[in-house]
Protein backbone atom coordinates (compact mmCIF):
# COMPACT_ATOMS: atom_id res chain seq x y z
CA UNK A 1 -72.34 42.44 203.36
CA UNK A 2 -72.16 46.22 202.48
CA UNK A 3 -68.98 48.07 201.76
CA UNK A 4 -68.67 51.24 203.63
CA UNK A 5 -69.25 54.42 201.12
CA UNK A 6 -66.65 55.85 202.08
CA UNK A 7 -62.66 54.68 201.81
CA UNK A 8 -60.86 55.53 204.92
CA UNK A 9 -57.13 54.56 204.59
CA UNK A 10 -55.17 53.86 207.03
CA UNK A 11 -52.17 56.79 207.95
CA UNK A 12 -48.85 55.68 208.14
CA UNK A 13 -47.78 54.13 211.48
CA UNK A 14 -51.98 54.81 212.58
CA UNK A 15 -53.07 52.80 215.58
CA UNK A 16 -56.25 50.48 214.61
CA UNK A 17 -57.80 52.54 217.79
CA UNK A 18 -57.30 55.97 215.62
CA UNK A 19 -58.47 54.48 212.45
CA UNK A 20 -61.87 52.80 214.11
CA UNK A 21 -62.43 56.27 215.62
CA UNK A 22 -61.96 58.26 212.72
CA UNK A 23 -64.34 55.75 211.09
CA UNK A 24 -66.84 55.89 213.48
CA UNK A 25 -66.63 60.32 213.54
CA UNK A 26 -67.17 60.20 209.60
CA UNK A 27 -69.89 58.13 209.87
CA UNK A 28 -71.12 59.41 212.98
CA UNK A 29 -71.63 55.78 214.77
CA UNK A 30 -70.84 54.19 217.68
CA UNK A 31 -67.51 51.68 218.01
CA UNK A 32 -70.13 48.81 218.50
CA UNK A 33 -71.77 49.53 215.22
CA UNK A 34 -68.95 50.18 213.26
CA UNK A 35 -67.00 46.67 214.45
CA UNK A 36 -69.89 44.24 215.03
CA UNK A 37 -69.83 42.55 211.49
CA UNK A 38 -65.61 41.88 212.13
CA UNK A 39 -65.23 42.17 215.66
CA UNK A 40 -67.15 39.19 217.77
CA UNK A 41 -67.48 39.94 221.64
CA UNK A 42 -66.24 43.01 223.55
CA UNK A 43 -63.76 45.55 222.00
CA UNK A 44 -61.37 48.06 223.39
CA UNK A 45 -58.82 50.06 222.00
CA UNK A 46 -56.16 48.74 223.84
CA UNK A 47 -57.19 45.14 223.14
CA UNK A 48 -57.79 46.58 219.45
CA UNK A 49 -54.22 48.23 219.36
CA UNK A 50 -52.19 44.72 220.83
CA UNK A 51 -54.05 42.10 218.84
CA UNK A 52 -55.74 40.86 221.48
CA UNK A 53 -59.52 41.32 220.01
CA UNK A 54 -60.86 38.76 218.21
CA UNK A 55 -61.10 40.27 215.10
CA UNK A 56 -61.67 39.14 211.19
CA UNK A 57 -59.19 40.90 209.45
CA UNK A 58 -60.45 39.59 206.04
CA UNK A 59 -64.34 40.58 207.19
CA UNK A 60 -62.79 44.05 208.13
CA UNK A 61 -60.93 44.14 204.65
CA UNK A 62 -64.20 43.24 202.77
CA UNK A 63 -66.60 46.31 204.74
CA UNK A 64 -64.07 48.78 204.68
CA UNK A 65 -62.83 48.57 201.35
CA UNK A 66 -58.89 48.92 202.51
CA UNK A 67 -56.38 46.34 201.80
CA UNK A 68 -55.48 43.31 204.37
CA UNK A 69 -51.72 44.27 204.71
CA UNK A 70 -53.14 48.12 205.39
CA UNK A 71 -54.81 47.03 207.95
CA UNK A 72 -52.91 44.44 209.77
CA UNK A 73 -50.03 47.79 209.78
CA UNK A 74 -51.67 49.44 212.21
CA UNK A 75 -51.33 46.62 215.65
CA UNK A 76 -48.72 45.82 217.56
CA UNK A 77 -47.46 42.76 215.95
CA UNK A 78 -46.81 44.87 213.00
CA UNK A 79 -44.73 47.98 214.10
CA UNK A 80 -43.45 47.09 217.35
CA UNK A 81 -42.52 43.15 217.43
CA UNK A 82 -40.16 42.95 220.32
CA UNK A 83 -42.57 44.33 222.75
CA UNK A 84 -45.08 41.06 220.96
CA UNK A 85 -42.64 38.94 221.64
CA UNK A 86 -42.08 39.87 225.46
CA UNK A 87 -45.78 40.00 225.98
CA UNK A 88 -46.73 36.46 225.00
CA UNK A 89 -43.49 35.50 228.24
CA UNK A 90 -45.80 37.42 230.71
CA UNK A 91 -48.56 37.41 232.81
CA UNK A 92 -51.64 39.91 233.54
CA UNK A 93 -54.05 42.01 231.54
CA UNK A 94 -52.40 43.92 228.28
CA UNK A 95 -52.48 47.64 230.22
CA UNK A 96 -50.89 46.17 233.41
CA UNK A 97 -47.90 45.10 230.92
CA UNK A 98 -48.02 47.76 228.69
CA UNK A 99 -48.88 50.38 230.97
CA UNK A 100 -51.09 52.17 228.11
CA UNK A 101 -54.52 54.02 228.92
CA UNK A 102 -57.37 54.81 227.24
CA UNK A 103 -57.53 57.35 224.36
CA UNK A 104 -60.18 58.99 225.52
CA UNK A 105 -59.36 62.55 227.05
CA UNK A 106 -61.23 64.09 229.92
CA UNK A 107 -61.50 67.77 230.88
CA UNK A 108 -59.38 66.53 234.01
CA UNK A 109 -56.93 64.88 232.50
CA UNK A 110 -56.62 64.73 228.98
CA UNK A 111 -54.21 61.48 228.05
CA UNK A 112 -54.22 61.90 224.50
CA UNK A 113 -50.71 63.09 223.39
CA UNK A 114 -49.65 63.87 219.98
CA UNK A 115 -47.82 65.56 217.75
CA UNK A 116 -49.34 69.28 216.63
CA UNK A 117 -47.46 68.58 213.00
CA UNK A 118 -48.88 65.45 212.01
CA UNK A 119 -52.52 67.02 213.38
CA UNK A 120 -51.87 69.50 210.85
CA UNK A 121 -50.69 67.79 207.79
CA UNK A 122 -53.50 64.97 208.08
CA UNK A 123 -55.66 67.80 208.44
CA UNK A 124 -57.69 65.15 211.18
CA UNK A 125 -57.31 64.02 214.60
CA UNK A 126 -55.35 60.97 215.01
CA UNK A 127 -52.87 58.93 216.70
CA UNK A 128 -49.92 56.91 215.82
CA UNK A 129 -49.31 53.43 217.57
CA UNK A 130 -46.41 54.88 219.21
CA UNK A 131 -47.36 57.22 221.03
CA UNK A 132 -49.20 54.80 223.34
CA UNK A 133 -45.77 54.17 224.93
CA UNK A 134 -45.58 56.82 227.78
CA UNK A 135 -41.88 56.66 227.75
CA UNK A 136 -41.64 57.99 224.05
CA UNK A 137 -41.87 61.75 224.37
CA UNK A 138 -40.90 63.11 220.79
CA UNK A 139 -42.08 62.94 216.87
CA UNK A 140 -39.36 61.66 214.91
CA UNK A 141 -40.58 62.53 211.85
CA UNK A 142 -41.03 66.57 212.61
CA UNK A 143 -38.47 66.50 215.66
CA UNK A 144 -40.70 68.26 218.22
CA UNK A 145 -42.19 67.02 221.43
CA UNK A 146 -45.41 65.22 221.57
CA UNK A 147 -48.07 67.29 223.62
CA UNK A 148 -51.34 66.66 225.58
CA UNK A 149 -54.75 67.25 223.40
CA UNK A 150 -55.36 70.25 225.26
CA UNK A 151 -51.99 71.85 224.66
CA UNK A 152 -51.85 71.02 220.85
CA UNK A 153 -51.73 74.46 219.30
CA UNK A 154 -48.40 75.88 221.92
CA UNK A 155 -45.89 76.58 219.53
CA UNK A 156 -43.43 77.34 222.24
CA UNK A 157 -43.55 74.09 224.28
CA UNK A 158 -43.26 71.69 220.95
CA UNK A 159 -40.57 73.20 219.39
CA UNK A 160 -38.80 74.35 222.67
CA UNK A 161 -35.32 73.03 222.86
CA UNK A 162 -33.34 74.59 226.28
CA UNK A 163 -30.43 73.31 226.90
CA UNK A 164 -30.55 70.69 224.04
CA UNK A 165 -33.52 68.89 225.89
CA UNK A 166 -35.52 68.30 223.13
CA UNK A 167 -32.10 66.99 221.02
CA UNK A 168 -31.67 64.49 223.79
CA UNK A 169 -35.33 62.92 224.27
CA UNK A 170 -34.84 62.83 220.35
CA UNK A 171 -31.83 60.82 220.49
CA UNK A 172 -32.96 58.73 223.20
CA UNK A 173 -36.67 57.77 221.77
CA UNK A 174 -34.56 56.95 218.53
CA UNK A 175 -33.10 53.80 220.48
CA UNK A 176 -36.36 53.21 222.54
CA UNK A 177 -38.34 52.63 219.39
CA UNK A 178 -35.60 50.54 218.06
CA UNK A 179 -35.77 48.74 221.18
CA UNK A 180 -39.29 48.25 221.33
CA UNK A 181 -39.26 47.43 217.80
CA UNK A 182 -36.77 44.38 217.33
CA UNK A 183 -36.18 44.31 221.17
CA UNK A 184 -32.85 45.52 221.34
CA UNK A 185 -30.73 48.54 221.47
CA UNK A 186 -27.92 49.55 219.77
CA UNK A 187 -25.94 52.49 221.71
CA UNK A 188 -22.71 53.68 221.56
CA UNK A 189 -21.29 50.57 218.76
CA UNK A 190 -22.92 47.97 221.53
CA UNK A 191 -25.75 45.61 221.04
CA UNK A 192 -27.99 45.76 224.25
CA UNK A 193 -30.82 43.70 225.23
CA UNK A 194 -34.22 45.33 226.00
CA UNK A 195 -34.31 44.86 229.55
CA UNK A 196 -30.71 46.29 230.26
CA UNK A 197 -31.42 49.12 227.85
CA UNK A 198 -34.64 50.22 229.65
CA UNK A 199 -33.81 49.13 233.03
CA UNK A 200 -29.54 49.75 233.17
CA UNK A 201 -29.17 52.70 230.68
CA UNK A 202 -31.94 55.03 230.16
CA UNK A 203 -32.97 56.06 233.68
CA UNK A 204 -29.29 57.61 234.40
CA UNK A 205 -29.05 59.12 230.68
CA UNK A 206 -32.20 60.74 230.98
CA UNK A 207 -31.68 61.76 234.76
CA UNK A 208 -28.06 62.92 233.50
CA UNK A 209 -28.68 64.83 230.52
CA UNK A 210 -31.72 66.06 231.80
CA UNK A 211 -30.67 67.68 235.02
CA UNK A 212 -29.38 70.88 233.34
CA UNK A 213 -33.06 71.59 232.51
CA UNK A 214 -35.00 69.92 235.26
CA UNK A 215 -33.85 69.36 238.48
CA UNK A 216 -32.80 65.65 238.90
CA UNK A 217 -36.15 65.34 241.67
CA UNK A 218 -38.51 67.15 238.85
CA UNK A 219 -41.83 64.64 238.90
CA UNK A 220 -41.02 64.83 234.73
CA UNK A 221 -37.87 63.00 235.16
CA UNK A 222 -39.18 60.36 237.78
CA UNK A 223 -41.68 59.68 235.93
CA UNK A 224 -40.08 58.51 232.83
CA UNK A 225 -37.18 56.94 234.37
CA UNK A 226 -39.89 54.51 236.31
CA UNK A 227 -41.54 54.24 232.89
CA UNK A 228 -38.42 53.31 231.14
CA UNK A 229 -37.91 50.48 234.39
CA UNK A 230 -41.49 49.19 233.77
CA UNK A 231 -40.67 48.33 229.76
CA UNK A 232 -37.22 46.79 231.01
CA UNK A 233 -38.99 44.50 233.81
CA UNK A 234 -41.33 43.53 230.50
CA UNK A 235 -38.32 41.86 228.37
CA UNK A 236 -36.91 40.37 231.27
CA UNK A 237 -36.96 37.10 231.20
């Protein structure tokens, strides 16, 4: 079994998706190609992403020359254990309880979002685990807003901040992750479960503190309030 030439490490907080792809554009092969010798039967990246492929992770260690615990960083299990957890309770395909689409941007509607400073500074396209969760909306690392593929290079909409929007979806994200993470929230010196977080608070703090920016009927806001109710009916037990 060959070693690929060339070491590709994983980025911090990478999704296995964005690693396999930037794989396969270095080498300039196929996703069936690159996984066939650790990956046995059909692979997508959202399978790929949740742990749900069957995949060798000491196989993949072994051809691609990166560490075990590098690897096994970049799924689910490993950044974002309370949403594991609440998976393995329900029932239905992994993007029916996730909610998560493919990476894969069209000219129609390019789903990709990301965040234009982390492009930058990895000098490559990639994508961190998180930002598969349509309800998270902002880097915390470079405190800007996340941005479709095709809107990557607008200075004015990432670092924007009206009204304090962009200080709020920060603020709020910072709990979501949290949530996500160890499946519960801590807000305002209380310990909340998932469910109640996404389902009880969220919606009226984003449709409150919001509204000065967007009117309260703005698709934005309805949209991520009935994302934030989606994660909550997911922890509920």
């Amino acid at each position: 079994m060959k070693t690929w030439p060339i070491l590709i490490v994983p980025f911090a907080e990478e999704a296995a998706s964005s690693w396999v792809d930037r794989v396969c554009r270095t080498f300039r092969a196929p996703w069936e190609e690159i996984s066939r010798t650790w990956c046995r039967g059909p692979l997508s990246d959202v399978a790929l992403d949740a742990g749900r492929a069957p995949v060798d992770i000491e196989t993949m260690a072994e051809v691609s020359g990166v560490d075990q615990s590098s690897l096994r960083s970049m799924f689910l299990e490993s950044q974002f254990r309370g949403v594991q957890r609440a998976l393995h309770l329900k029932r239905g395909t992994i993007e029916e309880r996730l909610g998560w689409q493919s990476w894969q941007p069209s000219d129609s509607l390019p789903l990709l979002r990301a965040c234009p400073v982390c492009l930058r500074e990895k000098g490559a396209f990639y994508y961190r685990l998180s930002w598969r969760f349509k309800v998270i909306r902002t880097c915390q690392q470079h405190k800007c807003w996340l941005l479709f593929a095709n809107q990557v290079g607008d200075q004015a909409r990432f670092r924007g901040d009206a009204c304090g929007f962009l200080a709020h979806a920060l603020a709020l994200d910072k709990i979501s992750l949290q949530t996500l993470s160890e499946g519960k929230a801590i807000f305002s010196d209380a310990t909340l479960p998932a469910a109640r977080w996404f389902l009880k608070f969220l919606p009226p703090l984003i449709t409150h503190l919001e509204a000065d920016y967007y009117p309260k009927h703005h698709p934005g806001i309805r949209y991520i309030c009935a994302e934030s109710e989606r994660l909550g009916r997911l922890f509920k037990s």
